[in-house]
Protein backbone atom coordinates (compact mmCIF):
# COMPACT_ATOMS: atom_id res chain seq x y z
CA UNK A 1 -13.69 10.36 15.06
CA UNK A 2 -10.53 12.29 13.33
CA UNK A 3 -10.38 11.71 9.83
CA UNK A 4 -6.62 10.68 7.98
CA UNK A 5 -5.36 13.23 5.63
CA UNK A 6 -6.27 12.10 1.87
CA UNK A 7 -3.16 10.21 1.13
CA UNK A 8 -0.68 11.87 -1.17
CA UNK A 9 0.97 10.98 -4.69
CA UNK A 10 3.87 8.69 -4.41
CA UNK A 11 4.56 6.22 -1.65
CA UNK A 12 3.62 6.39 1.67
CA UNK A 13 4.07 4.43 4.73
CA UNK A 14 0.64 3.61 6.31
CA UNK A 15 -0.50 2.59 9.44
CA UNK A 16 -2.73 -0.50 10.05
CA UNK A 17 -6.32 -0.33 9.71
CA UNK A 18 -7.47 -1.90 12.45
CA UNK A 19 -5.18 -3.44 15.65
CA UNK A 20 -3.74 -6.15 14.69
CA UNK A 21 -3.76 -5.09 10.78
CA UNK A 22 -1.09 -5.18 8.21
CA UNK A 23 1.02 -1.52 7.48
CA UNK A 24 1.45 -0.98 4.57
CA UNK A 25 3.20 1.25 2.02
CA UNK A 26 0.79 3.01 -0.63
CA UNK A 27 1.78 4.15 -3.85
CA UNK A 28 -0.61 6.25 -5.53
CA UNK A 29 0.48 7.77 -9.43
CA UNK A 30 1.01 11.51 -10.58
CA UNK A 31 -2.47 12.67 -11.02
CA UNK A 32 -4.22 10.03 -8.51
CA UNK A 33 -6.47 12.15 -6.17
CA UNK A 34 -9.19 11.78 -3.75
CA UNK A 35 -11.09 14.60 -6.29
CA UNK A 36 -10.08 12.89 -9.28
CA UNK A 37 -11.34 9.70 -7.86
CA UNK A 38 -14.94 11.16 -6.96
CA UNK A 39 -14.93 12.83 -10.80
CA UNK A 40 -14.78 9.08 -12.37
CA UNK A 41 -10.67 8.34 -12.96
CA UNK A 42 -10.35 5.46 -12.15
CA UNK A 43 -6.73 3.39 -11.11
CA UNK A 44 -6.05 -0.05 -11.60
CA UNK A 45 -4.62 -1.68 -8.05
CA UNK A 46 -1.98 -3.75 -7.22
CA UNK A 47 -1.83 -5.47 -4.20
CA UNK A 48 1.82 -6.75 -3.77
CA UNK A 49 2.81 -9.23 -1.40
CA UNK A 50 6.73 -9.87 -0.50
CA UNK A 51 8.60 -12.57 0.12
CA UNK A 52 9.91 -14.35 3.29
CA UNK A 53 12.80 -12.18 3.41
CA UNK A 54 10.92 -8.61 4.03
CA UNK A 55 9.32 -10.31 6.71
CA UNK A 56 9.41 -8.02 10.34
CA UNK A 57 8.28 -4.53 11.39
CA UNK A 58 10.13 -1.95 9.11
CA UNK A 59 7.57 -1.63 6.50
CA UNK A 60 10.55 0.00 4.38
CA UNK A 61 11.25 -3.57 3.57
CA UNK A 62 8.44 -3.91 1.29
CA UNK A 63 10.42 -1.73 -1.26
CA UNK A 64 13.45 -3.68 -1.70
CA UNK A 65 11.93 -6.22 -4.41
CA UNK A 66 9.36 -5.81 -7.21
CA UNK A 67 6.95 -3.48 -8.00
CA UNK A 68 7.06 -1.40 -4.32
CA UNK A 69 10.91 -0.93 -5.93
CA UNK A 70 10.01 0.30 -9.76
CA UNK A 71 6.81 2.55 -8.16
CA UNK A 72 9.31 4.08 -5.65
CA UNK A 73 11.78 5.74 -8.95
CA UNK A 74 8.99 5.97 -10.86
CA UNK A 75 6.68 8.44 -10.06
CA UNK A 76 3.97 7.17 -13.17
CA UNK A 77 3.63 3.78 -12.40
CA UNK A 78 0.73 3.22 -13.68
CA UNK A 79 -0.78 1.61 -10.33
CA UNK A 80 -1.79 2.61 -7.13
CA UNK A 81 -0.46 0.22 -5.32
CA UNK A 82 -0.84 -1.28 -1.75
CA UNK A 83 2.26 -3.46 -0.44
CA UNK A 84 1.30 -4.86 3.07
CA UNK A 85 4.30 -5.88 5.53
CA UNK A 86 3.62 -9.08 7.06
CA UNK A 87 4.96 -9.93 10.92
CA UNK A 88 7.87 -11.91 11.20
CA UNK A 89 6.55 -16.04 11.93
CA UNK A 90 3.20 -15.20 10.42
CA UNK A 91 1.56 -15.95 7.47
CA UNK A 92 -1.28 -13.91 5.11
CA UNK A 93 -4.35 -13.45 6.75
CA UNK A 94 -7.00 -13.24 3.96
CA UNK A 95 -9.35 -10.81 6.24
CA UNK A 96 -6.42 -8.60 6.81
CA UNK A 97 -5.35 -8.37 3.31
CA UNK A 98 -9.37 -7.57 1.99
CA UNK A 99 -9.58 -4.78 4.64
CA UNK A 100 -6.39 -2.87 3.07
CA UNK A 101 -8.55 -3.57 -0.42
CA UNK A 102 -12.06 -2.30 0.41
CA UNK A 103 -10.24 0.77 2.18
């Protein structure tokens, strides 16, 4: 199997996990790094999930409101932060949602 790239420092769009998965943006803070991560830093995480209105397939949308918005002009949030876009006429799938956290 081909490994992802470690993801980078601010935020990222991300694919789903699995088929049928939520995308995601990812905000990781300045000095949040795979390397730092294996050393013992530890992050606190946010999960952030949107409102009705973000609802569809741009996962762009997920910035518009709350913390996605602050994390995306602040580069030291203090969070790494995972805000998953949810389908348009669906609702949150618990599984789905504790996939994006374990990973």
């Amino acid at each position: 199997p081909v490994l992802a790239a470690p993801p980078k420092e601010g935020q990222h769009p991300q694919e789903a996990l699995d088929p049928g998965g939520y995308p995601y943006q990812l905000f990781l803070p300045r000095g949040t790094t795979i390397r730092n991560e294996r050393k013992g830093a530890r992050w606190p995480l946010m999960i952030f999930l949107h409102g009705s209105g973000e609802r569809g397939d741009d996962v762009a949308r997920v910035k518009v409101h709350g913390p996605p918005k602050v994390a995306d002009r602040d580069p030291n949030f203090p969070f790494i932060l995972a805000s998953p876009l949810l389908p348009a006429e669906e609702d949150w799938d618990t599984a789905k949602l504790d996939r994006i956290v374990k990973h």
